[in-house]
N, C-alpha and C. Protein backbone atom coordinates (compact mmCIF):
# COMPACT_ATOMS: atom_id res chain seq x y z
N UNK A 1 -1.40 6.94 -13.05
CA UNK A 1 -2.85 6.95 -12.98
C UNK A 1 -3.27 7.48 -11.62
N UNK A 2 -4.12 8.20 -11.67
CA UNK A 2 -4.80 9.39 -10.87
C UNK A 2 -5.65 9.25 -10.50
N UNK A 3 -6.59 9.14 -8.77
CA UNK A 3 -7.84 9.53 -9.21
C UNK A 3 -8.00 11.24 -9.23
N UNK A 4 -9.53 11.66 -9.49
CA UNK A 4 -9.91 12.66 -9.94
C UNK A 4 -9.87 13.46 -8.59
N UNK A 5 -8.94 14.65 -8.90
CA UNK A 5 -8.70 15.57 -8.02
C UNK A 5 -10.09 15.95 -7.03
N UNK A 6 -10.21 15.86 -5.80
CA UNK A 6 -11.13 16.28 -5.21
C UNK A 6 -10.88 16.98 -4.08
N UNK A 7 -11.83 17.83 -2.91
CA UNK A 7 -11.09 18.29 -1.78
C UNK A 7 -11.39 17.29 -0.81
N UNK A 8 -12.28 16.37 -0.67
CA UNK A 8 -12.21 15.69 0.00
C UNK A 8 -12.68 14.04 -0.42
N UNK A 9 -13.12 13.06 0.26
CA UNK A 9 -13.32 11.55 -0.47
C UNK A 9 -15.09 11.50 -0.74
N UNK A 10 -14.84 10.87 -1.96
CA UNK A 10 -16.88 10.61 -2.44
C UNK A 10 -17.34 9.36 -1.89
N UNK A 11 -18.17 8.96 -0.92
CA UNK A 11 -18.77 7.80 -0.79
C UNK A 11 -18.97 6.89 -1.79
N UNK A 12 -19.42 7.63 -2.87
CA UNK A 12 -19.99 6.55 -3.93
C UNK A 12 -18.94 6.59 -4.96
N UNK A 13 -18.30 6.80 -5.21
CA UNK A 13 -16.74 7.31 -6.10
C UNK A 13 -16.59 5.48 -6.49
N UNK A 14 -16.90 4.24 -5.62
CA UNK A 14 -16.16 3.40 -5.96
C UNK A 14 -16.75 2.70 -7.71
N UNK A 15 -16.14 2.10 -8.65
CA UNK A 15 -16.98 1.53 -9.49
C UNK A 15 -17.31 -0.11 -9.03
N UNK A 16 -16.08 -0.80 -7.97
CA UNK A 16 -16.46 -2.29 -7.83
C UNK A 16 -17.24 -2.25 -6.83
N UNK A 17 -19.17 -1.99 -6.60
CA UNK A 17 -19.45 -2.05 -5.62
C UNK A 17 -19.55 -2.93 -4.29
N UNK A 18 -19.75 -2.57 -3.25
CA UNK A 18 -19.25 -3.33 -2.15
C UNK A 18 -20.39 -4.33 -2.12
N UNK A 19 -19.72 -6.07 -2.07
CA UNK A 19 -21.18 -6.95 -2.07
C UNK A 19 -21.11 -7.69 -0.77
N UNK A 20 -22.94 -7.48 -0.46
CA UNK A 20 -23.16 -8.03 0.84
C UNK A 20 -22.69 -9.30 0.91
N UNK A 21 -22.49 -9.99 2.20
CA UNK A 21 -22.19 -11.10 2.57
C UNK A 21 -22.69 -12.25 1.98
N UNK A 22 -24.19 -12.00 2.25
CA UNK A 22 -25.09 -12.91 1.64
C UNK A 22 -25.36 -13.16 0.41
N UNK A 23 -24.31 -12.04 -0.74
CA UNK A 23 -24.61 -12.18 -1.86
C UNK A 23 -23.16 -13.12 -2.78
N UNK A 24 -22.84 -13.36 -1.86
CA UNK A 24 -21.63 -13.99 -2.47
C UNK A 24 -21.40 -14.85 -2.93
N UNK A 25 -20.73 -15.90 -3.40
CA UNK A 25 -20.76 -16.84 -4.41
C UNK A 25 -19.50 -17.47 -3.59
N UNK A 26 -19.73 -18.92 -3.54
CA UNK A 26 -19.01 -19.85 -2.72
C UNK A 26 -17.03 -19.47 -2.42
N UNK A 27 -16.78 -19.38 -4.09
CA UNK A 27 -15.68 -18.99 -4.05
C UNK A 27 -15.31 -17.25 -3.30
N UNK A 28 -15.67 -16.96 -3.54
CA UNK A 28 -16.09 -15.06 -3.03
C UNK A 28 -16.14 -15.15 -1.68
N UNK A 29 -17.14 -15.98 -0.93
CA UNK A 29 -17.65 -16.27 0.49
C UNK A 29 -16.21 -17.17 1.41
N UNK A 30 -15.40 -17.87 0.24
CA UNK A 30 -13.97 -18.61 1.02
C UNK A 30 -12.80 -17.67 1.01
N UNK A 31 -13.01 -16.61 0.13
CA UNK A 31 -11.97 -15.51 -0.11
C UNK A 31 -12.31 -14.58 1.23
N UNK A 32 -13.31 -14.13 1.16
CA UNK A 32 -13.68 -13.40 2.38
C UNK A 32 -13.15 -14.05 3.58
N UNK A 33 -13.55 -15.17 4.05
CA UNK A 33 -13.50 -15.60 5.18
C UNK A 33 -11.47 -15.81 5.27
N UNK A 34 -10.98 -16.10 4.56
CA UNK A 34 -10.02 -16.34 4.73
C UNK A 34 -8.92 -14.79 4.73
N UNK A 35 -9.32 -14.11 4.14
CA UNK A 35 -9.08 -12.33 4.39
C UNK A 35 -9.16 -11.95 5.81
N UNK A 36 -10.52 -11.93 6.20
CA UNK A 36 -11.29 -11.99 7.41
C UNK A 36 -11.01 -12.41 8.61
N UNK A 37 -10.07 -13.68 8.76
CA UNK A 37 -9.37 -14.58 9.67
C UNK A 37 -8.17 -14.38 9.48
N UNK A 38 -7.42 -14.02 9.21
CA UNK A 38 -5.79 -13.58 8.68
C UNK A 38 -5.48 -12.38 9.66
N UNK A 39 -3.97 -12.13 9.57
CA UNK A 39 -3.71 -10.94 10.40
C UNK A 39 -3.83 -9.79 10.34
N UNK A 40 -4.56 -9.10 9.21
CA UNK A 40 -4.98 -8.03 8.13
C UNK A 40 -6.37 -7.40 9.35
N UNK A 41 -7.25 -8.40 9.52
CA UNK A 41 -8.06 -8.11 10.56
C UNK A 41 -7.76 -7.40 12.22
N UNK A 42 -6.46 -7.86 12.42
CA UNK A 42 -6.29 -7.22 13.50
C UNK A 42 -5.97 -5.40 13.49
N UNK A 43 -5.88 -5.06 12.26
CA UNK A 43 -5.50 -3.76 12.16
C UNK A 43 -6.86 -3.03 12.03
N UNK A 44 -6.90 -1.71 12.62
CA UNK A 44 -7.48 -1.31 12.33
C UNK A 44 -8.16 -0.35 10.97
N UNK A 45 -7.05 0.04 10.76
CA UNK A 45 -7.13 0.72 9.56
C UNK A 45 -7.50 -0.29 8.42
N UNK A 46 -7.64 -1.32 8.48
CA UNK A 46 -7.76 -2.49 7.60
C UNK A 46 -9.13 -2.18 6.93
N UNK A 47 -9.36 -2.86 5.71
CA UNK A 47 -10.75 -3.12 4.73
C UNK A 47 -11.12 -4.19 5.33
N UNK A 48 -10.22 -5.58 6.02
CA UNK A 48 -10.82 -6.58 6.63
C UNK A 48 -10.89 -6.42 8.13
N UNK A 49 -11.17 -5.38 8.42
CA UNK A 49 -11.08 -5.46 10.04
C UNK A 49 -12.51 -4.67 10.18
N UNK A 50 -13.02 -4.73 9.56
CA UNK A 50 -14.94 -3.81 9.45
C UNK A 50 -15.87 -4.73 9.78
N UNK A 51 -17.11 -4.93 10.18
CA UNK A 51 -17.69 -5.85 10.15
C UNK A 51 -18.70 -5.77 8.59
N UNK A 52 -19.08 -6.60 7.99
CA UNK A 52 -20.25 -6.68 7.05
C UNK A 52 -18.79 -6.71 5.36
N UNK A 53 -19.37 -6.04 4.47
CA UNK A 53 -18.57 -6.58 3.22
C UNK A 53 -17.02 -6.01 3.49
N UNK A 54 -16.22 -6.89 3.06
CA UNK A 54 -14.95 -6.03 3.09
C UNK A 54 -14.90 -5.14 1.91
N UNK A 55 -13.79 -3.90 2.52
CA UNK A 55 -13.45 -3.08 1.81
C UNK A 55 -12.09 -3.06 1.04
N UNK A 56 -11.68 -1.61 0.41
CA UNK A 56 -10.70 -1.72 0.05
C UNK A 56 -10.09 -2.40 -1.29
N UNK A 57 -8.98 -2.85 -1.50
CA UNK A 57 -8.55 -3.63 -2.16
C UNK A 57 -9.32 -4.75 -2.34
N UNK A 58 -9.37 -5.54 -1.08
CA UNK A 58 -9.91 -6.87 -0.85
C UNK A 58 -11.27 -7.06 -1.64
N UNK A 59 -12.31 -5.66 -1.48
CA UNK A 59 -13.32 -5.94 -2.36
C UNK A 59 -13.08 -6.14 -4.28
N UNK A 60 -12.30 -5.45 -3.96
CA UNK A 60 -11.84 -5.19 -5.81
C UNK A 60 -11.66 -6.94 -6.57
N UNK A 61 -10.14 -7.68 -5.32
CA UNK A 61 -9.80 -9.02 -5.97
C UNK A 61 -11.22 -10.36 -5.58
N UNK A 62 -12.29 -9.70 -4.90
CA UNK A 62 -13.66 -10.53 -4.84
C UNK A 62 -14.21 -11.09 -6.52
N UNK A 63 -14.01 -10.30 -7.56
CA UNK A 63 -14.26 -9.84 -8.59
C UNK A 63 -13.71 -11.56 -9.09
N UNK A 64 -12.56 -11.67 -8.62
CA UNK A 64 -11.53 -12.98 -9.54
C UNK A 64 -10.96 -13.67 -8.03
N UNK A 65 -11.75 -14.41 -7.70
CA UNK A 65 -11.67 -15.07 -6.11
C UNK A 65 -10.11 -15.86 -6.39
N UNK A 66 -9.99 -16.49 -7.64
CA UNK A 66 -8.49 -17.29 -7.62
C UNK A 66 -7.46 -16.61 -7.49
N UNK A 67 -7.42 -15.27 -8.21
CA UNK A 67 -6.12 -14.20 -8.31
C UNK A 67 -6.56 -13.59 -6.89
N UNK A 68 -7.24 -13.47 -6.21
CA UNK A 68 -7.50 -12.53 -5.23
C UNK A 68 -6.92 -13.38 -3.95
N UNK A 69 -7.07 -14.66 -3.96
CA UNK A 69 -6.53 -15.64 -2.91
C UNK A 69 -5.05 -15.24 -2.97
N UNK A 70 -4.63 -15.75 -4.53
CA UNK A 70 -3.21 -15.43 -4.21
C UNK A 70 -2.48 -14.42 -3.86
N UNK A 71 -3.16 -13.25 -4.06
CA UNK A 71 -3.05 -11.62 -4.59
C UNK A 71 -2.54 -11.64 -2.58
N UNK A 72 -3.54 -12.02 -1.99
CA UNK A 72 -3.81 -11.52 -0.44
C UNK A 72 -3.00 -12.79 0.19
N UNK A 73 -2.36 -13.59 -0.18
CA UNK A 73 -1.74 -14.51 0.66
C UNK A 73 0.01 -13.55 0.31
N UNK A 74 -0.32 -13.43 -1.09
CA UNK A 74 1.60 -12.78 -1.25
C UNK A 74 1.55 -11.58 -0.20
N UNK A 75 0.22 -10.70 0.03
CA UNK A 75 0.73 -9.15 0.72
C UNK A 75 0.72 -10.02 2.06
N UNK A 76 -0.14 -11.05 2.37
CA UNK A 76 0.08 -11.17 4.09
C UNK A 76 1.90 -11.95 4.27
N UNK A 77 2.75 -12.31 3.24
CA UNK A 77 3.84 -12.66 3.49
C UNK A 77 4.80 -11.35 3.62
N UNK A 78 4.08 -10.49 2.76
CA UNK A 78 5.05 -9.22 2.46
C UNK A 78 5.13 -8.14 3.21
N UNK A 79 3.71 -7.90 3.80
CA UNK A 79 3.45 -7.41 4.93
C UNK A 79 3.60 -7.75 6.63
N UNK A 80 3.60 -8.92 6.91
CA UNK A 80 3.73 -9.92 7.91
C UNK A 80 5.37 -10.75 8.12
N UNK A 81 5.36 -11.10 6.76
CA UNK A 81 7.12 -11.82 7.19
C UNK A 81 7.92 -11.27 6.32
N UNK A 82 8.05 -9.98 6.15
CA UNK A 82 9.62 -9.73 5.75
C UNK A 82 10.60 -9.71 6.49
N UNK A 83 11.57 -9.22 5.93
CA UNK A 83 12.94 -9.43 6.56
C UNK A 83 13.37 -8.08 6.98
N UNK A 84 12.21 -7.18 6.01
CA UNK A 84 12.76 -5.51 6.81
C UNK A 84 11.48 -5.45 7.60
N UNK A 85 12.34 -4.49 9.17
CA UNK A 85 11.32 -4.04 9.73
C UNK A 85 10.47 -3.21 9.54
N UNK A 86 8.87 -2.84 10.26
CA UNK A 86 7.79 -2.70 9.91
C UNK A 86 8.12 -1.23 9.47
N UNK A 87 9.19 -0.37 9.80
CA UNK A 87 9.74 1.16 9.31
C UNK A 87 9.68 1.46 8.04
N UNK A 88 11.05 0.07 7.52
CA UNK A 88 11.56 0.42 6.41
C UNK A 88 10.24 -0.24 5.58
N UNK A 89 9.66 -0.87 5.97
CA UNK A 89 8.19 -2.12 4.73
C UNK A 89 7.32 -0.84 4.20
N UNK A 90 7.28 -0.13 5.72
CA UNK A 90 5.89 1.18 5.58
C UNK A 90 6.47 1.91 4.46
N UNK A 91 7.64 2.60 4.79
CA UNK A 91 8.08 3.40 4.23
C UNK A 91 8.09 3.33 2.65
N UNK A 92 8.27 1.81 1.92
CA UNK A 92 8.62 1.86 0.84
C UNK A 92 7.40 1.90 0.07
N UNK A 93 5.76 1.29 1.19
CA UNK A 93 4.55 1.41 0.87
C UNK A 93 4.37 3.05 0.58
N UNK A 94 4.37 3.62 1.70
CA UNK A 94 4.22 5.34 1.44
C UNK A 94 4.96 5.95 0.10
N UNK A 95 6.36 5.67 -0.36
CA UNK A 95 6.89 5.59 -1.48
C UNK A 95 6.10 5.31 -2.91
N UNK A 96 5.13 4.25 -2.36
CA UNK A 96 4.87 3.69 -3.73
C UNK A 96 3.69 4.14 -3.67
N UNK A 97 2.51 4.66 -2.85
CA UNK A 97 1.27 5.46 -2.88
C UNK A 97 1.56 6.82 -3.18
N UNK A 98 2.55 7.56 -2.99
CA UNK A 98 2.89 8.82 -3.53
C UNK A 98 2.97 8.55 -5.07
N UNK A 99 3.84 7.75 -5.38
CA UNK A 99 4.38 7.20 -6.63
C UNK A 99 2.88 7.25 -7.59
N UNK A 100 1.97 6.35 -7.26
CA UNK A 100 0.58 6.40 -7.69
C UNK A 100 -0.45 6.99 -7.72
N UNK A 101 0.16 8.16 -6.70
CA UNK A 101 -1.14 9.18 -6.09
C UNK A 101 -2.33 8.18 -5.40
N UNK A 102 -2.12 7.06 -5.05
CA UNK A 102 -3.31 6.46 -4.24
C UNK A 102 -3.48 6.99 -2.90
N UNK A 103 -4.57 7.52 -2.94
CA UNK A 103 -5.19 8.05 -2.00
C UNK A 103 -5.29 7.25 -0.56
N UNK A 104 -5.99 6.25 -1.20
CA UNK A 104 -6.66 4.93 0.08
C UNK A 104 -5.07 4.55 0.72
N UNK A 105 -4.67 3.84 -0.08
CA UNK A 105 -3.01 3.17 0.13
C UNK A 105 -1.89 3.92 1.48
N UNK A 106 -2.41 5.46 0.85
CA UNK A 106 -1.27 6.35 1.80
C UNK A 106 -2.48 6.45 3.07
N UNK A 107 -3.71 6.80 2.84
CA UNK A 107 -4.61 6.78 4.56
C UNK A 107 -4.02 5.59 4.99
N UNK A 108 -4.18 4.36 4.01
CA UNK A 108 -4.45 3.30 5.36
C UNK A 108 -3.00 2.80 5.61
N UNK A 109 -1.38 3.18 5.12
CA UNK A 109 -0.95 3.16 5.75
C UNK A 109 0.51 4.21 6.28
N UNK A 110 -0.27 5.07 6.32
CA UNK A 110 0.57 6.73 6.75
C UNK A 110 0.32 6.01 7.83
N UNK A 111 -0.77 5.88 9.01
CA UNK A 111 -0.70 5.66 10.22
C UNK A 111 0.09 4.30 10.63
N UNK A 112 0.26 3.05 9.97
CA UNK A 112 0.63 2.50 10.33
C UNK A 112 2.92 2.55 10.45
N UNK A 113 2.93 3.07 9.36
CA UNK A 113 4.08 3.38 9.11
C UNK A 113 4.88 4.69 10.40
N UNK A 114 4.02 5.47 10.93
CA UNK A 114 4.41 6.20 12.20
C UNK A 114 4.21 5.06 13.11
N UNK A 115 3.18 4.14 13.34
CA UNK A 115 3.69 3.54 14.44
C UNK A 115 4.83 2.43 14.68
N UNK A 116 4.94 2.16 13.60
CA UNK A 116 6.38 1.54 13.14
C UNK A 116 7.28 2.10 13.48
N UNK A 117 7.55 3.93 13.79
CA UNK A 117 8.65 4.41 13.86
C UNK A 117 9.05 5.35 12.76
N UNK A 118 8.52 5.71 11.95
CA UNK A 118 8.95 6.68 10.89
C UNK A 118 8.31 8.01 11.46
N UNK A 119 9.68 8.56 11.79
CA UNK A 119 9.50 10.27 11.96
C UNK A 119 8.17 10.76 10.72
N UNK A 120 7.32 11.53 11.11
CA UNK A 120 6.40 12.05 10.83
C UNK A 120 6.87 12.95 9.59
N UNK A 121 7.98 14.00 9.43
CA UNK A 121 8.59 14.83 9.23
C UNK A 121 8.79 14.02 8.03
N UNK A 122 9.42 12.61 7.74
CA UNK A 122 9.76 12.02 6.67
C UNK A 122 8.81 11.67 5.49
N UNK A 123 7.43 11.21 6.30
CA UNK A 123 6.55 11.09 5.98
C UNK A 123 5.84 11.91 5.10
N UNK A 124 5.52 13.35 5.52
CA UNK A 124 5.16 14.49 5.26
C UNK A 124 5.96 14.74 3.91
N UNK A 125 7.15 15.22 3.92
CA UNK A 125 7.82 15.03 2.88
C UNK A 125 7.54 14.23 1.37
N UNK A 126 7.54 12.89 1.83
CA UNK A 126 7.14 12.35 1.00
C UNK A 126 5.86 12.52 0.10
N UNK A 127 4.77 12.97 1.20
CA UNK A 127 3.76 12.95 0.83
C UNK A 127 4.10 14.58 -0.55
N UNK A 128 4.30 15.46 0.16
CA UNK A 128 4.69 16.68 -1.09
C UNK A 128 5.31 16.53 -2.08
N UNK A 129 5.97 15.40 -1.99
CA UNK A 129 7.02 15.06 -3.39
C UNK A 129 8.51 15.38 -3.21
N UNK A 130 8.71 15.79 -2.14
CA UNK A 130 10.47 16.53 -2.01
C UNK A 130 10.87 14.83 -1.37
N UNK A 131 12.58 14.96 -1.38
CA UNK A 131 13.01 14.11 -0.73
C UNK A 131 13.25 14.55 0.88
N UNK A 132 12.60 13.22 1.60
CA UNK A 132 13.10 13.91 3.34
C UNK A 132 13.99 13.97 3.65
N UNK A 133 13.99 15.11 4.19
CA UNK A 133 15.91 16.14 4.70
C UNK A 133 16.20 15.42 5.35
N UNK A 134 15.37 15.15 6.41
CA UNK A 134 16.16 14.04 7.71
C UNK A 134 15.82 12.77 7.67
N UNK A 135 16.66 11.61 6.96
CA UNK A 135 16.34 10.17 6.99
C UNK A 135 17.66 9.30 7.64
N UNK A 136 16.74 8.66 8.55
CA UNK A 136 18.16 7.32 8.91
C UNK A 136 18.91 6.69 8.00
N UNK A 137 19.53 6.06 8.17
CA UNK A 137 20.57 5.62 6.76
C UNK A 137 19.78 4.23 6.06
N UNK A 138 19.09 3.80 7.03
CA UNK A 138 18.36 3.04 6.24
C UNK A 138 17.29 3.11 5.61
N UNK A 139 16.55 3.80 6.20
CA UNK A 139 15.85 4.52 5.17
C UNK A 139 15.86 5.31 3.72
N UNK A 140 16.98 6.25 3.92
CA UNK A 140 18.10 6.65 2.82
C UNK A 140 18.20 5.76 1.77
N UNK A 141 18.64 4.89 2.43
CA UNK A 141 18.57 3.24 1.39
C UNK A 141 17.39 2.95 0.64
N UNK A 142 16.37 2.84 1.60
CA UNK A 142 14.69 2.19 0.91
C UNK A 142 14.48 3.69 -0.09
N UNK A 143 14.27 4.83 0.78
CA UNK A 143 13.77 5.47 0.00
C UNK A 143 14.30 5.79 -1.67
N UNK A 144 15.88 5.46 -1.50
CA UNK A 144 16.92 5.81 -2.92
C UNK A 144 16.70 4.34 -4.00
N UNK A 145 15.92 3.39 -3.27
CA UNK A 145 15.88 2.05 -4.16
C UNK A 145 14.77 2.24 -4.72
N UNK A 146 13.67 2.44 -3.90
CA UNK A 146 12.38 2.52 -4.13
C UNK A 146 12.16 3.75 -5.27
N UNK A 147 12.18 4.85 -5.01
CA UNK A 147 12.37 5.86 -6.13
C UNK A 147 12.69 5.74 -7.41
N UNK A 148 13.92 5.11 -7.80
CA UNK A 148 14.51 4.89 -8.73
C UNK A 148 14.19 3.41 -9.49
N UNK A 149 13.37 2.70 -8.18
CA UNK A 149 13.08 1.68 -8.80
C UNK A 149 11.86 2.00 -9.90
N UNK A 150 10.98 2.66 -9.12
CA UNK A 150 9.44 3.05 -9.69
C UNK A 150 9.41 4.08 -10.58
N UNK A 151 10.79 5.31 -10.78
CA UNK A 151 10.74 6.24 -11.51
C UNK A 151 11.34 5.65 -13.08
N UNK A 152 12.68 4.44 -12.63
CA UNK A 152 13.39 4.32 -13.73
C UNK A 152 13.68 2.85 -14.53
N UNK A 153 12.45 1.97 -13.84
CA UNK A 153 12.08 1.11 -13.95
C UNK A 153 13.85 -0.13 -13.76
N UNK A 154 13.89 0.59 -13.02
CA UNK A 154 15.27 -0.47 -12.69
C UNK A 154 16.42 0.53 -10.98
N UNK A 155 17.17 -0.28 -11.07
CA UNK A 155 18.30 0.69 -10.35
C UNK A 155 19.61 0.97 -10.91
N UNK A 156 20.21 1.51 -10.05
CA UNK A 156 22.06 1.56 -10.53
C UNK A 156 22.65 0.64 -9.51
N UNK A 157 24.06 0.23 -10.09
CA UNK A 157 25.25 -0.70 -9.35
C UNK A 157 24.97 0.09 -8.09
N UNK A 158 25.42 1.05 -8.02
CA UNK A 158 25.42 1.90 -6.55
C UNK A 158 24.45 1.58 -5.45
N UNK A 159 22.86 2.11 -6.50
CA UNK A 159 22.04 1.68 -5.42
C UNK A 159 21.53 0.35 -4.97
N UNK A 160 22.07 -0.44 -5.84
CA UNK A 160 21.71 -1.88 -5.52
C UNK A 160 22.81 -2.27 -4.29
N UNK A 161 23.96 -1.82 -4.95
CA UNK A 161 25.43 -2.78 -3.90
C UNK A 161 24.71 -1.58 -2.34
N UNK A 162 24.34 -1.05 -2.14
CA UNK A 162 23.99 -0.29 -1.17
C UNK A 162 22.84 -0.87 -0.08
N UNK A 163 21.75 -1.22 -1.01
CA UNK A 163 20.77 -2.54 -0.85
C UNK A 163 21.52 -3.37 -0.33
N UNK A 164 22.38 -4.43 -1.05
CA UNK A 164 22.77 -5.69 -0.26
C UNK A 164 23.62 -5.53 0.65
N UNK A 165 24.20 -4.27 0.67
CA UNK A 165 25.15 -4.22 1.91
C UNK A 165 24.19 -4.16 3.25
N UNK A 166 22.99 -3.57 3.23
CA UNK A 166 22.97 -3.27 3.99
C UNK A 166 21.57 -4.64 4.06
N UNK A 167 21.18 -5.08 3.94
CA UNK A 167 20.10 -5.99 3.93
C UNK A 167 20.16 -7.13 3.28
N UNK A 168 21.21 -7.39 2.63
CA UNK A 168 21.52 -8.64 2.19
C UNK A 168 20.70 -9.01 0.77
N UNK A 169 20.71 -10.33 0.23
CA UNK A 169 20.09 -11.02 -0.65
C UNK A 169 18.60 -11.02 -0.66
N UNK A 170 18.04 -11.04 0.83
CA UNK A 170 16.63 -11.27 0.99
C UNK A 170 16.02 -9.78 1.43
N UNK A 171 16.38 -8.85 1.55
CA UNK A 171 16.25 -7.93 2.20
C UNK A 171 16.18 -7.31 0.69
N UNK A 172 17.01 -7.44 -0.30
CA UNK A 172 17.02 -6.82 -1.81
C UNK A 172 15.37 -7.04 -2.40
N UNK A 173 15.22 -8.67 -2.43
CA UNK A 173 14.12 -9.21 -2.81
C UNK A 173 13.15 -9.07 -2.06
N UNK A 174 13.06 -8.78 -0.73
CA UNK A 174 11.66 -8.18 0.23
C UNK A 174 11.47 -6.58 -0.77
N UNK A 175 12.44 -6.03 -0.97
CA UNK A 175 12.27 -4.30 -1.23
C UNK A 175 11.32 -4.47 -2.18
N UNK A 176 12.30 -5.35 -3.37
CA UNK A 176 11.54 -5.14 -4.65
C UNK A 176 9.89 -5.65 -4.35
N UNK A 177 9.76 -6.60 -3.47
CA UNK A 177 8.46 -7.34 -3.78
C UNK A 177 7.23 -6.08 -3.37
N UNK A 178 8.11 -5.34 -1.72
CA UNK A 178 7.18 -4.59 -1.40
C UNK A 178 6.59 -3.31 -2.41
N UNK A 179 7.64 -2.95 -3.15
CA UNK A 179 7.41 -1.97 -4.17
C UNK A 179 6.41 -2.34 -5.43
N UNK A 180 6.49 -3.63 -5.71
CA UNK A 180 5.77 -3.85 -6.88
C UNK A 180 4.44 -4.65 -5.70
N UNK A 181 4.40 -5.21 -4.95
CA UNK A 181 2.75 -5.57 -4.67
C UNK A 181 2.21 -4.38 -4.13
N UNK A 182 2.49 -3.19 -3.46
CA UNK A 182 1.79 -2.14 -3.39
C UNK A 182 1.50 -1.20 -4.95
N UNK A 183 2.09 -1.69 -5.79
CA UNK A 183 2.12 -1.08 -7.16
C UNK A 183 0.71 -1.75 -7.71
N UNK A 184 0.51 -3.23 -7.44
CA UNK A 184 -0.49 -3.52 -8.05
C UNK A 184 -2.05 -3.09 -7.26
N UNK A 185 -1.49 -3.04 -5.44
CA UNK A 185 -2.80 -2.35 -4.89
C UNK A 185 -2.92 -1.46 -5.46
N UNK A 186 -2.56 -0.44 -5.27
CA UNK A 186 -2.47 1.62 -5.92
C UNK A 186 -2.86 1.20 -7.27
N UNK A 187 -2.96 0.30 -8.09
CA UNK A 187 -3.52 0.17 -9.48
C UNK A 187 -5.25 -0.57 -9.38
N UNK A 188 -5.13 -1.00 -8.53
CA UNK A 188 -6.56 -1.44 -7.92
C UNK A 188 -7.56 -0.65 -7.41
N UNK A 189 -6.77 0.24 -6.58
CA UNK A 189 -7.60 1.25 -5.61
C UNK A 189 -8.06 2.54 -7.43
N UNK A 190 -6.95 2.78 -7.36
CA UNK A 190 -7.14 3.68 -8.30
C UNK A 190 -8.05 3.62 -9.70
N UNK A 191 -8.50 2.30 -10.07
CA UNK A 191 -9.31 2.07 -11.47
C UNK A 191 -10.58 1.71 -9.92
N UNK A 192 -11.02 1.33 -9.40
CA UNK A 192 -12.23 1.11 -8.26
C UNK A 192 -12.17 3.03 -8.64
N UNK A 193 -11.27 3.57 -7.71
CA UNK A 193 -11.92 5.01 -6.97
C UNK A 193 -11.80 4.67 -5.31
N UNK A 194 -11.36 3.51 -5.13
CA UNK A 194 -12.13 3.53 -3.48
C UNK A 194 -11.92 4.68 -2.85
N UNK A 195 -13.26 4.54 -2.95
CA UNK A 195 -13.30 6.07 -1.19
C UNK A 195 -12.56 5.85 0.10
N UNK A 196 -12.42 7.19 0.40
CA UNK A 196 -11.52 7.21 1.66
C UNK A 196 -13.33 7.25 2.73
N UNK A 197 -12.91 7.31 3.85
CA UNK A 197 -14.22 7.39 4.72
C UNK A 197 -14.86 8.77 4.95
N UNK A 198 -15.73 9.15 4.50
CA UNK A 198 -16.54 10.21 4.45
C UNK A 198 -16.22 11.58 4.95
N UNK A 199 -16.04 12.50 4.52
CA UNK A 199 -15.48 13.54 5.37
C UNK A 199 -13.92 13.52 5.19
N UNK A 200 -13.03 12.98 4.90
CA UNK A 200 -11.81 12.67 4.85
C UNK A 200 -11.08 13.15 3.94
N UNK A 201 -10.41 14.29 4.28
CA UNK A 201 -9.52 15.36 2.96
C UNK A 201 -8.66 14.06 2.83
N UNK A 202 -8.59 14.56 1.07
CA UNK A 202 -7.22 13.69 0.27
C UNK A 202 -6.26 13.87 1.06
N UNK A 203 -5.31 12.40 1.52
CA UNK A 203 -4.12 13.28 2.09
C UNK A 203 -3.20 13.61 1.22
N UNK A 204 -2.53 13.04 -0.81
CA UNK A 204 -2.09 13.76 -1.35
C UNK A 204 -2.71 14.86 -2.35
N UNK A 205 -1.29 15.48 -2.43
CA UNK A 205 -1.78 16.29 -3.67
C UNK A 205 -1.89 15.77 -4.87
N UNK A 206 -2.09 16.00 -5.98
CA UNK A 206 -2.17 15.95 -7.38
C UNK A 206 -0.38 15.82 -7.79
N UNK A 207 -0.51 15.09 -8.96
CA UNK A 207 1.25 14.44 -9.28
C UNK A 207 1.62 15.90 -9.53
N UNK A 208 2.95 16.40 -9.56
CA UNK A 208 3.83 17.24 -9.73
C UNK A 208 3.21 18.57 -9.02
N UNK A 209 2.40 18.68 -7.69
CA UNK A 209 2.33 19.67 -7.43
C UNK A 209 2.76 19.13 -5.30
């Protein structure tokens, strides 16, 4: 699932519109605040780091305040306490926004994933659809799990025993989690539309090009 090819992002493109503060509904108003106060805020690139309604994802799970609590407590574990560093976490995010063509997903975290440490060059790559020529070996790893996880809805002996060799039991189960909760953002962003910020070329292309 796609959004609609454009050259650059539509302001109004979103369908869950963004609701003021004041319009919120008790449960909605404890979801916010607790988004809002979390470590999600310290980023900039964040939907909760804006002042006035949050954006992003976060506005979408406003919609169902119970699933949205839980929705945003699993990414602040998945994002915040894994067991892989912030390289290999980004990386498998960028993986899985290519994977979806989510637009929002790869802006908001292409930048974070370079400051983590991912050669630019790898990045880029990804973003075109080729595999990156030059990857660390662990990376090699995320990127060969992640791929195959999302293309073939499973892995091989190979690439799994490759996984635990190199990251162990929890390091297997961080991969998978990061791959499938950015699967359900990129399915969020993508039925919304969320806009990128005004002026802001798509950074991918369209699937298979």
């Amino acid at each position: 699932m796609s959004t609609p090819e454009k050259d650059t992002a539509a302001t109004d493109s979103r369908r869950f519109k963004l609701i003021p503060l004041d319009q919120l509904t008790p449960g909605q108003l404890a979801l916010s605040n607790a988004i809002k106060s979390g470590p999600r805020a310290k980023l900039a690139s964040s939907g909760a780091s804006k002042p006035g309604p949050l954006g992003g994802p976060f506005n979408v799970w406003l919609r169902s305040p119970g699933i949205g609590d839980m929705v945003q407590k699993l990414g602040e574990e998945i994002r915040f306490r894994s067991s892989l560093p912030s390289r290999l976490n980004e990386l498998a995010i960028l993986i899985t926004a290519r994977h979806w063509t989510s637009q929002y997903e790869w802006f908001a975290h292409h930048k974070l994933a370079l400051e983590g440490g991912l050669d630019p060059a790898v990045a880029e790559d990804i973003a075109q659809g080729r595999r990156p020529a030059q990857m660390a070996a662990d990376e090699a790893i995320v990127y060969a799990f992640s791929r195959e996880l999302h293309r073939t809805q499973g892995v091989s002996d190979a690439t799994y025993q490759a996984a635990l060799e190199r990251f162990g039991e929890r390091g297997v189960v961080d991969l998978i989690s990061v791959n499938g909760f950015y699967a359900l953002v990129s399915m969020c962003l993508n039925v919304d539309r969320t806009p990128l910020p005004e002026g802001t070329p798509l950074p991918l292309p369209p699937p298979g090009k």
